[in-house]
Protein backbone atom coordinates (compact mmCIF):
# COMPACT_ATOMS: atom_id res chain seq x y z
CA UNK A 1 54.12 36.11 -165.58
CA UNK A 2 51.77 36.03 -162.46
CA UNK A 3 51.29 38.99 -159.93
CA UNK A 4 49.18 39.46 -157.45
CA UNK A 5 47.20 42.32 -156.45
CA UNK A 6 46.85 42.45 -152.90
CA UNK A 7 43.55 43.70 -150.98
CA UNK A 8 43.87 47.06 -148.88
CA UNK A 9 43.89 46.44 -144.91
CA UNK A 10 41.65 48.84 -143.18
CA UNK A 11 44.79 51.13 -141.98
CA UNK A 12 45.40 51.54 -145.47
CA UNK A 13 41.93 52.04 -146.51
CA UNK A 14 41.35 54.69 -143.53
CA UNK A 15 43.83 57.10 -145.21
CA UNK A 16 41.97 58.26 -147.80
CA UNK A 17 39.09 59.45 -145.13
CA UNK A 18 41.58 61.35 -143.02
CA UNK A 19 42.09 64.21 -145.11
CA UNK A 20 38.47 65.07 -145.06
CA UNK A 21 38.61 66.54 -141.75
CA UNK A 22 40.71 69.18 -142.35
CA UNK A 23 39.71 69.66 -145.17
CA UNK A 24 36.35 70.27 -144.36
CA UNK A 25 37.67 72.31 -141.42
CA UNK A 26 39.65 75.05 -143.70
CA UNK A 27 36.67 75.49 -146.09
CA UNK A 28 34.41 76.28 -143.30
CA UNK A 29 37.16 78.77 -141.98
CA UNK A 30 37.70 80.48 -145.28
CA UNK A 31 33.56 80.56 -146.69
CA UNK A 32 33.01 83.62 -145.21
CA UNK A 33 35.66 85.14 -147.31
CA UNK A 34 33.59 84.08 -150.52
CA UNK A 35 29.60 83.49 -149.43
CA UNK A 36 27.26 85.86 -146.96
CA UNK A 37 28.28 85.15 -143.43
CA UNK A 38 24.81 84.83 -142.36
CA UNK A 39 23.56 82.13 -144.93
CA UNK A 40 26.41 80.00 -143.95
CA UNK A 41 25.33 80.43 -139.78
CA UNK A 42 21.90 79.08 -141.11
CA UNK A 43 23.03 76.49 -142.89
CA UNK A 44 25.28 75.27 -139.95
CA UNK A 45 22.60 75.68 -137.44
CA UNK A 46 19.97 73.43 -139.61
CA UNK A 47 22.64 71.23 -140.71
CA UNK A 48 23.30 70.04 -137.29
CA UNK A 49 19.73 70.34 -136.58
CA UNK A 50 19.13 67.47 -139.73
CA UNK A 51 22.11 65.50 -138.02
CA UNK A 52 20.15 65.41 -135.00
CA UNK A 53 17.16 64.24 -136.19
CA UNK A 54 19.07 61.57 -138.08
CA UNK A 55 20.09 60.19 -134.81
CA UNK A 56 16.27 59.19 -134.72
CA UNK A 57 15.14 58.92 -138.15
CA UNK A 58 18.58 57.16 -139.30
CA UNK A 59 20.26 55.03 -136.55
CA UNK A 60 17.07 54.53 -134.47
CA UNK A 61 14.48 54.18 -137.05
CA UNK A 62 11.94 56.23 -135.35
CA UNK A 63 10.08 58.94 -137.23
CA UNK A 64 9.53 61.62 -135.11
CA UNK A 65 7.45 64.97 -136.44
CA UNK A 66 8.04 66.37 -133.20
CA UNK A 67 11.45 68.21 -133.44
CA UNK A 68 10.41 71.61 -134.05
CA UNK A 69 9.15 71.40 -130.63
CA UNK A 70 12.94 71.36 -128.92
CA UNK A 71 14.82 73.65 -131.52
CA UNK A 72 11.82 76.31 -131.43
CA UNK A 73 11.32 75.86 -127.94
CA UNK A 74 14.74 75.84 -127.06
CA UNK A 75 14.92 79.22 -129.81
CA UNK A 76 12.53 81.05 -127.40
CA UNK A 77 13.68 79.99 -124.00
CA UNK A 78 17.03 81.53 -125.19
CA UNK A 79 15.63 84.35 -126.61
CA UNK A 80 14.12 85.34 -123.03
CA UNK A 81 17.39 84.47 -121.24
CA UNK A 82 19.19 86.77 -123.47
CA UNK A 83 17.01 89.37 -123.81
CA UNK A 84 15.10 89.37 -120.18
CA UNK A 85 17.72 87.76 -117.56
CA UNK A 86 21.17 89.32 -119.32
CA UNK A 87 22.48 86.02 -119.39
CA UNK A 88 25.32 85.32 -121.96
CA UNK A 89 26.17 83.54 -124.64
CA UNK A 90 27.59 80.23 -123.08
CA UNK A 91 24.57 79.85 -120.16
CA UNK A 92 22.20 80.89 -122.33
CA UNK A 93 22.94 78.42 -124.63
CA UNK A 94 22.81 75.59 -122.13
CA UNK A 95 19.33 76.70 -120.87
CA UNK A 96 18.35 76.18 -124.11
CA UNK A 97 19.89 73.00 -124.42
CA UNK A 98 18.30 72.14 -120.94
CA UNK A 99 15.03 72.58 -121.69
CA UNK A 100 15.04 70.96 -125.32
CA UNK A 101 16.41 67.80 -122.95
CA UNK A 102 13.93 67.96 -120.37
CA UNK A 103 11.36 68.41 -122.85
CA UNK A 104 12.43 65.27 -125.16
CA UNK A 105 12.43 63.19 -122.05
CA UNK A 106 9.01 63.71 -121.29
CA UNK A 107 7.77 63.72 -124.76
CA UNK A 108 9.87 60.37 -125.09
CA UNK A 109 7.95 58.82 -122.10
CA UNK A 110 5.25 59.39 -124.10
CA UNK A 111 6.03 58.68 -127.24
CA UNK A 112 8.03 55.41 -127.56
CA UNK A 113 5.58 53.14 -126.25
CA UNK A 114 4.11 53.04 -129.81
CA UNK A 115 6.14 52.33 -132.67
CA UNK A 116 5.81 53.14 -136.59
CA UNK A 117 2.87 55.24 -138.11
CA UNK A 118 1.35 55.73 -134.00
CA UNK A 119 4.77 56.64 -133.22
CA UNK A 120 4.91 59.33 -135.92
CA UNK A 121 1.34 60.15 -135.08
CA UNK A 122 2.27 60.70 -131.19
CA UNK A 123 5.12 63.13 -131.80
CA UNK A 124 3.42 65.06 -134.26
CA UNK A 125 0.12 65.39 -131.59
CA UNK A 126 2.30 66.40 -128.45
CA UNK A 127 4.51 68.57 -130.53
CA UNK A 128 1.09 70.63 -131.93
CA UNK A 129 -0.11 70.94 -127.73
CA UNK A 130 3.54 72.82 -127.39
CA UNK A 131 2.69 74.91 -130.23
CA UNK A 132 -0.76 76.56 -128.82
CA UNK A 133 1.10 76.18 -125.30
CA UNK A 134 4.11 78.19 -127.27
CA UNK A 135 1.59 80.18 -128.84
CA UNK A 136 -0.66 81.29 -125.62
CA UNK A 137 2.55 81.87 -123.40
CA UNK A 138 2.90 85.46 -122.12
CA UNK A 139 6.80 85.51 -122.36
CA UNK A 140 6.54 84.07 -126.60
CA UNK A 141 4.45 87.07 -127.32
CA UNK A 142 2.28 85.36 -129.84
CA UNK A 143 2.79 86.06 -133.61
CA UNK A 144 5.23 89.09 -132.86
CA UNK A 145 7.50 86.35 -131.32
CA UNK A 146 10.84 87.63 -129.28
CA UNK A 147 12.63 90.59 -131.11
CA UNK A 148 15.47 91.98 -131.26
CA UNK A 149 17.50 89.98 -129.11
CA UNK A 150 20.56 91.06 -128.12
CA UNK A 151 24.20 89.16 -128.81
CA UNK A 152 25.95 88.97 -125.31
CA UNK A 153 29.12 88.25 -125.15
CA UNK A 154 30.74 84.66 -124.74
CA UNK A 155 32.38 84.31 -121.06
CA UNK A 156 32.31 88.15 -120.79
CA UNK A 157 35.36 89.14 -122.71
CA UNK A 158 34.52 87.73 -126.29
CA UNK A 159 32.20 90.11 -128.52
CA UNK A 160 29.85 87.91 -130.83
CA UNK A 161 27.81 91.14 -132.17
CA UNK A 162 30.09 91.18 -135.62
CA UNK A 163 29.01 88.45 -137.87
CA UNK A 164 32.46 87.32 -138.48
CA UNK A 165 32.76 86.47 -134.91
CA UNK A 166 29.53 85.46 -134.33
CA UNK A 167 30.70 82.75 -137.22
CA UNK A 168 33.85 81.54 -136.24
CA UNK A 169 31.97 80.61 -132.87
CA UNK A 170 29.09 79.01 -134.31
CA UNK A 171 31.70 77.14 -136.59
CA UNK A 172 32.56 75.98 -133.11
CA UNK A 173 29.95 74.94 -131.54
CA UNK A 174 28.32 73.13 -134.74
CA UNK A 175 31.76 71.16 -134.91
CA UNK A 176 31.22 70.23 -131.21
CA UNK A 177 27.94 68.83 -131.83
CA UNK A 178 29.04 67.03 -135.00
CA UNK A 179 31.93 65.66 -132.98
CA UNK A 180 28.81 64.28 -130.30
CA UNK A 181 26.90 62.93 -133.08
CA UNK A 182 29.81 60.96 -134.33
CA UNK A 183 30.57 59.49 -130.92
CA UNK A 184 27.50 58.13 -130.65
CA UNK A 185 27.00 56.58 -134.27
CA UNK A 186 31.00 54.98 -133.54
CA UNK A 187 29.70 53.62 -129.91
CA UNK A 188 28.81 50.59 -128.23
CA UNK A 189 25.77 52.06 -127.43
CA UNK A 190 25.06 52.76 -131.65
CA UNK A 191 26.04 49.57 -132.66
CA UNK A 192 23.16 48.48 -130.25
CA UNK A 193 20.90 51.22 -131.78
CA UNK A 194 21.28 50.02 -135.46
CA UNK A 195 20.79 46.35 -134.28
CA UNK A 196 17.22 47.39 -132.69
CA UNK A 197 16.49 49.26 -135.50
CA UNK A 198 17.19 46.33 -138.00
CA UNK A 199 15.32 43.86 -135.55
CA UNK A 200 13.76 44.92 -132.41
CA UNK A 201 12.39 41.31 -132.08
CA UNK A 202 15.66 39.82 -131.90
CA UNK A 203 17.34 42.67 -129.71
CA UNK A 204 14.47 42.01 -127.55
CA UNK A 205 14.89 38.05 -127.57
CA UNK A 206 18.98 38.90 -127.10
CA UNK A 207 17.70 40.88 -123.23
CA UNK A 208 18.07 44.59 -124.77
CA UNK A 209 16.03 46.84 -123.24
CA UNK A 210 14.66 48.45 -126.27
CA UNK A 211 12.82 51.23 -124.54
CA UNK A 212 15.50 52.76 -122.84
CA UNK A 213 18.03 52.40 -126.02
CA UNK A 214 15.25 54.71 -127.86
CA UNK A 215 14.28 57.34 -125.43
CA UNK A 216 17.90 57.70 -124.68
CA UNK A 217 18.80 58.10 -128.48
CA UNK A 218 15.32 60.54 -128.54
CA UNK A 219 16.47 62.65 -125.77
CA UNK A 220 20.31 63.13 -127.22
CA UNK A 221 18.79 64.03 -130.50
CA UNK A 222 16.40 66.80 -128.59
CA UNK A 223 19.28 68.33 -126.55
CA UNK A 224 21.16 68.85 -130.28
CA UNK A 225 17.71 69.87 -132.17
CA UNK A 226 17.64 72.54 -128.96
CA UNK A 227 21.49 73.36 -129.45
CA UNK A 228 20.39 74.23 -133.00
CA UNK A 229 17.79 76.48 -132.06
CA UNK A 230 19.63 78.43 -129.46
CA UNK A 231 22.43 79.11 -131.96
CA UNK A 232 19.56 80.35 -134.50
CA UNK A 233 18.34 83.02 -132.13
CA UNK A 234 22.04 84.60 -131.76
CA UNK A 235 22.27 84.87 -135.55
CA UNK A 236 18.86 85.99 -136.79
CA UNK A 237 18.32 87.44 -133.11
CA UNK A 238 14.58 86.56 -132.85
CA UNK A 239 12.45 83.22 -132.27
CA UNK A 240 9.03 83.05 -133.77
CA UNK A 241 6.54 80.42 -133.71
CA UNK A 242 7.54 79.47 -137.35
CA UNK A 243 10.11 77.51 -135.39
CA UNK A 244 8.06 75.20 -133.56
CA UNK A 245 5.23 74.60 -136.40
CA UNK A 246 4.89 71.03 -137.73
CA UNK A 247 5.87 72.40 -140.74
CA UNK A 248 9.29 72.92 -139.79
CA UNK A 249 9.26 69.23 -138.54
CA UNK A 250 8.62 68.03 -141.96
CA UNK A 251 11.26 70.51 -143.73
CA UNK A 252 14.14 69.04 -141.08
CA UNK A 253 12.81 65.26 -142.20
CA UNK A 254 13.15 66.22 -145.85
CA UNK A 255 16.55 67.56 -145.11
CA UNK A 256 17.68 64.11 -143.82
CA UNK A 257 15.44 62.48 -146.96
CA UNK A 258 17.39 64.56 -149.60
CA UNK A 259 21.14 64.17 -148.18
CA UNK A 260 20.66 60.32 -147.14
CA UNK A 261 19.66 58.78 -143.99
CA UNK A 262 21.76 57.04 -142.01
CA UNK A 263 24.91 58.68 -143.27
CA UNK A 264 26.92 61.11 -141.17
CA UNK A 265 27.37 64.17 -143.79
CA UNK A 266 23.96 63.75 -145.63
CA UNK A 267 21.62 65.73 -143.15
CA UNK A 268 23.81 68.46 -143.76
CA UNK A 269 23.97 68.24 -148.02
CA UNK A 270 20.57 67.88 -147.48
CA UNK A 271 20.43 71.31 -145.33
CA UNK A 272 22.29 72.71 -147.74
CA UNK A 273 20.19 72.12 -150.86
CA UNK A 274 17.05 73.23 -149.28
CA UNK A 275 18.21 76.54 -147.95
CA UNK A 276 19.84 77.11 -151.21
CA UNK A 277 17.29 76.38 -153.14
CA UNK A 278 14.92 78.96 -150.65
CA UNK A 279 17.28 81.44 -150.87
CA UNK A 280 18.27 81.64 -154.46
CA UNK A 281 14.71 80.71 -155.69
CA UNK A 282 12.53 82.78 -153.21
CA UNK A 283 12.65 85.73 -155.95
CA UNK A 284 10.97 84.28 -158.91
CA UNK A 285 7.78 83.87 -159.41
CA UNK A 286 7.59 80.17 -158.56
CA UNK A 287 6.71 79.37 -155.54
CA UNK A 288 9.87 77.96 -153.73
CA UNK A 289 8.37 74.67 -152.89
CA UNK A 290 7.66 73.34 -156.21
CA UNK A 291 11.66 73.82 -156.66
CA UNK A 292 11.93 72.01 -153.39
CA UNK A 293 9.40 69.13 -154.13
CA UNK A 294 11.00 69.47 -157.42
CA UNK A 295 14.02 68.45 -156.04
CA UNK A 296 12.58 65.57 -153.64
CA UNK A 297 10.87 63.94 -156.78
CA UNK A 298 14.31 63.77 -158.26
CA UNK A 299 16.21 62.60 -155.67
CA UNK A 300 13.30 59.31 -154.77
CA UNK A 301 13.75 58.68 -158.65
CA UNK A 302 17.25 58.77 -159.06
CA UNK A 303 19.05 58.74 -155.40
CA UNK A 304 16.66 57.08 -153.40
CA UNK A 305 19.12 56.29 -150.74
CA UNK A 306 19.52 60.31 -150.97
CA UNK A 307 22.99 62.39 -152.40
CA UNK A 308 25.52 60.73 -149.35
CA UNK A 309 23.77 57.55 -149.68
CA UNK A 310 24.04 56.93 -153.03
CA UNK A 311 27.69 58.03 -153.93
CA UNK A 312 28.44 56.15 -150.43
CA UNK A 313 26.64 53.28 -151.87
CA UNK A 314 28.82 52.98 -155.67
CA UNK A 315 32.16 53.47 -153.38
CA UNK A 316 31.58 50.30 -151.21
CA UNK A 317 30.44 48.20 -154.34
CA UNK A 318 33.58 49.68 -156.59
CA UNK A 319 35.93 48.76 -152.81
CA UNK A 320 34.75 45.00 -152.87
CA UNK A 321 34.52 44.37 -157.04
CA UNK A 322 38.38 46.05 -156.83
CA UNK A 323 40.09 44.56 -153.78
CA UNK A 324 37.76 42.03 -152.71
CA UNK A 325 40.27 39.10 -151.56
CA UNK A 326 43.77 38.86 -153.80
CA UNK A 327 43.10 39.30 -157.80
CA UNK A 328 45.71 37.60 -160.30
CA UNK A 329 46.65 39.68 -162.99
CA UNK A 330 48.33 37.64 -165.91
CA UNK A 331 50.57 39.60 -168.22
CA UNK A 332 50.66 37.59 -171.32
């Protein structure tokens, strides 16, 4: 007796993904109830900070050390709206947002003529001028940085100074900017970006415009890094020059490294790891980046398309070695 097992349609197969969203929805709306609201704000606000440098580091296969410069600088323009102009929560965020974008454009310019290690090397150079421009600006105030800045309210009428507020918004707003991310990875415009990044010749030889696909993708990833760094100054209420360091640039790569680039949720597994391995570990007498490098050795050895890339890896190979075309199964 002969039957035949019959391959899933992509429908089919697409309804075991759409739980994940709600999912993923009600356990961000219920973690406050069981971890410190403020740990989970950071880890949204670098999580979508990693997601936006995997727009360039994933999809456009650019490495860019330069992305402290827009979430930092973004962190302090903020910071002085808030704290100087009165401005609230909504337009102060978009100033931020504004000048990360304005910022990545020029930087861009700049930058994308080269390509590879010179491309690297050319963000990482412009982004250490910001930092002594950061760093010698009157209104950053140096090493004190911008304290004690104040949580207006969002459209006037909706208080963000208690932290369970101030969560359910950034919940919000990080979903928003997810929800951007995604758009552009499921586009026209990112099927284009992962065909330049697997051969710029040929998208060149096709008539792409190469250039412009990049410093587009550069500049959407800048406005998000700044979106990150605004909604880092109304939880921790201050912006330093800790944010726009090169070292920060290389944390938010090894983010993307650890979760798996070129995959949707593994910036922010990879967010998550670090900052729980800083703050769990910062209290022993280890210093906390031998746990992190720790952690990085591990994950080249054994993940080396990093956590999401790996397990995202074994489910596509078990799909096709299960329901690749029909299978007879003969009952004897």
């Amino acid at each position: 007796m002969v039957f035949k097992a019959r391959s899933l349609s992509l429908p089919e197969r697409s309804r075991f993904k759409v739980p994940l969203l709600p999912i993923g929805i009600a356990l961000l709306a219920v973690a406050p109830l069981l971890l410190y609201p403020v740990f989970l704000m950071k880890l949204l606000c670098f999580g979508l900070f990693a997601a936006a440098v995997n727009l360039v580091l994933g999809y456009g296969g650019m490495v860019a050390f330069g992305h402290a410069t827009f979430f930092g600088g973004a962190a302090y323009v903020t910071a002085h709206a808030f704290k100087e102009w009165g401005f609230g929560a909504g337009s102060g965020l978009m100033i931020g947002v504004a000048f990360a974008l304005v910022t990545g454009f020029l930087m861009g310019l700049i930058a994308i003529r080269r390509q590879g290690f010179y491309f690297a090397m050319t963000t990482l150079a412009l982004s250490q001028m910001a930092y002594f421009a950061f760093f010698q600006a009157p209104f950053t105030h140096a090493e004190d940085g911008i304290q004690r800045v104040p949580r207006p309210n969002f459209l006037g009428v909706i208080s963000l100074s208690d932290n369970m507020s101030l969560y359910y918004f950034v919940v919000i707003v990080f979903l928003l900017g997810m929800l951007a991310i995604w758009r552009v990875i499921h586009s026209p415009f990112g099927a284009s970006l992962t065909a330049i990044r697997e051969n710029e010749t040929r998208a060149l030889s096709l008539g792409y415009q190469v250039n412009r696909y990049k410093l587009t993708v550069f500049v959407i990833s800048a406005a998000l890094s700044g979106l990150a760094g605004s909604l880092k100054v109304l939880v921790f209420q201050i912006a330093t020059l800790t944010d726009v360091s090169w070292q920060m640039s290389g944390e938010v790569i090894l983010m993307t490294l650890l979760g798996g680039v070129g995959t949707f949720l593994g910036p922010i597994i990879g967010a998550a790891l670090v900052l729980t391995i800083q703050n769990y570990m910062a209290s022993t007498a280890v210093p906390v980046t031998i746990f992190i490098g720790a952690a990085f050795i591990i994950c080249v050895m054994l993940f080396r398309k990093g956590i999401v890339g790996e397990i995202d890896s074994f489910m596509r190979r078990e799909r096709v070695s299960g329901w690749s075309g029909e299978e007879k199964v003969e009952l004897q």
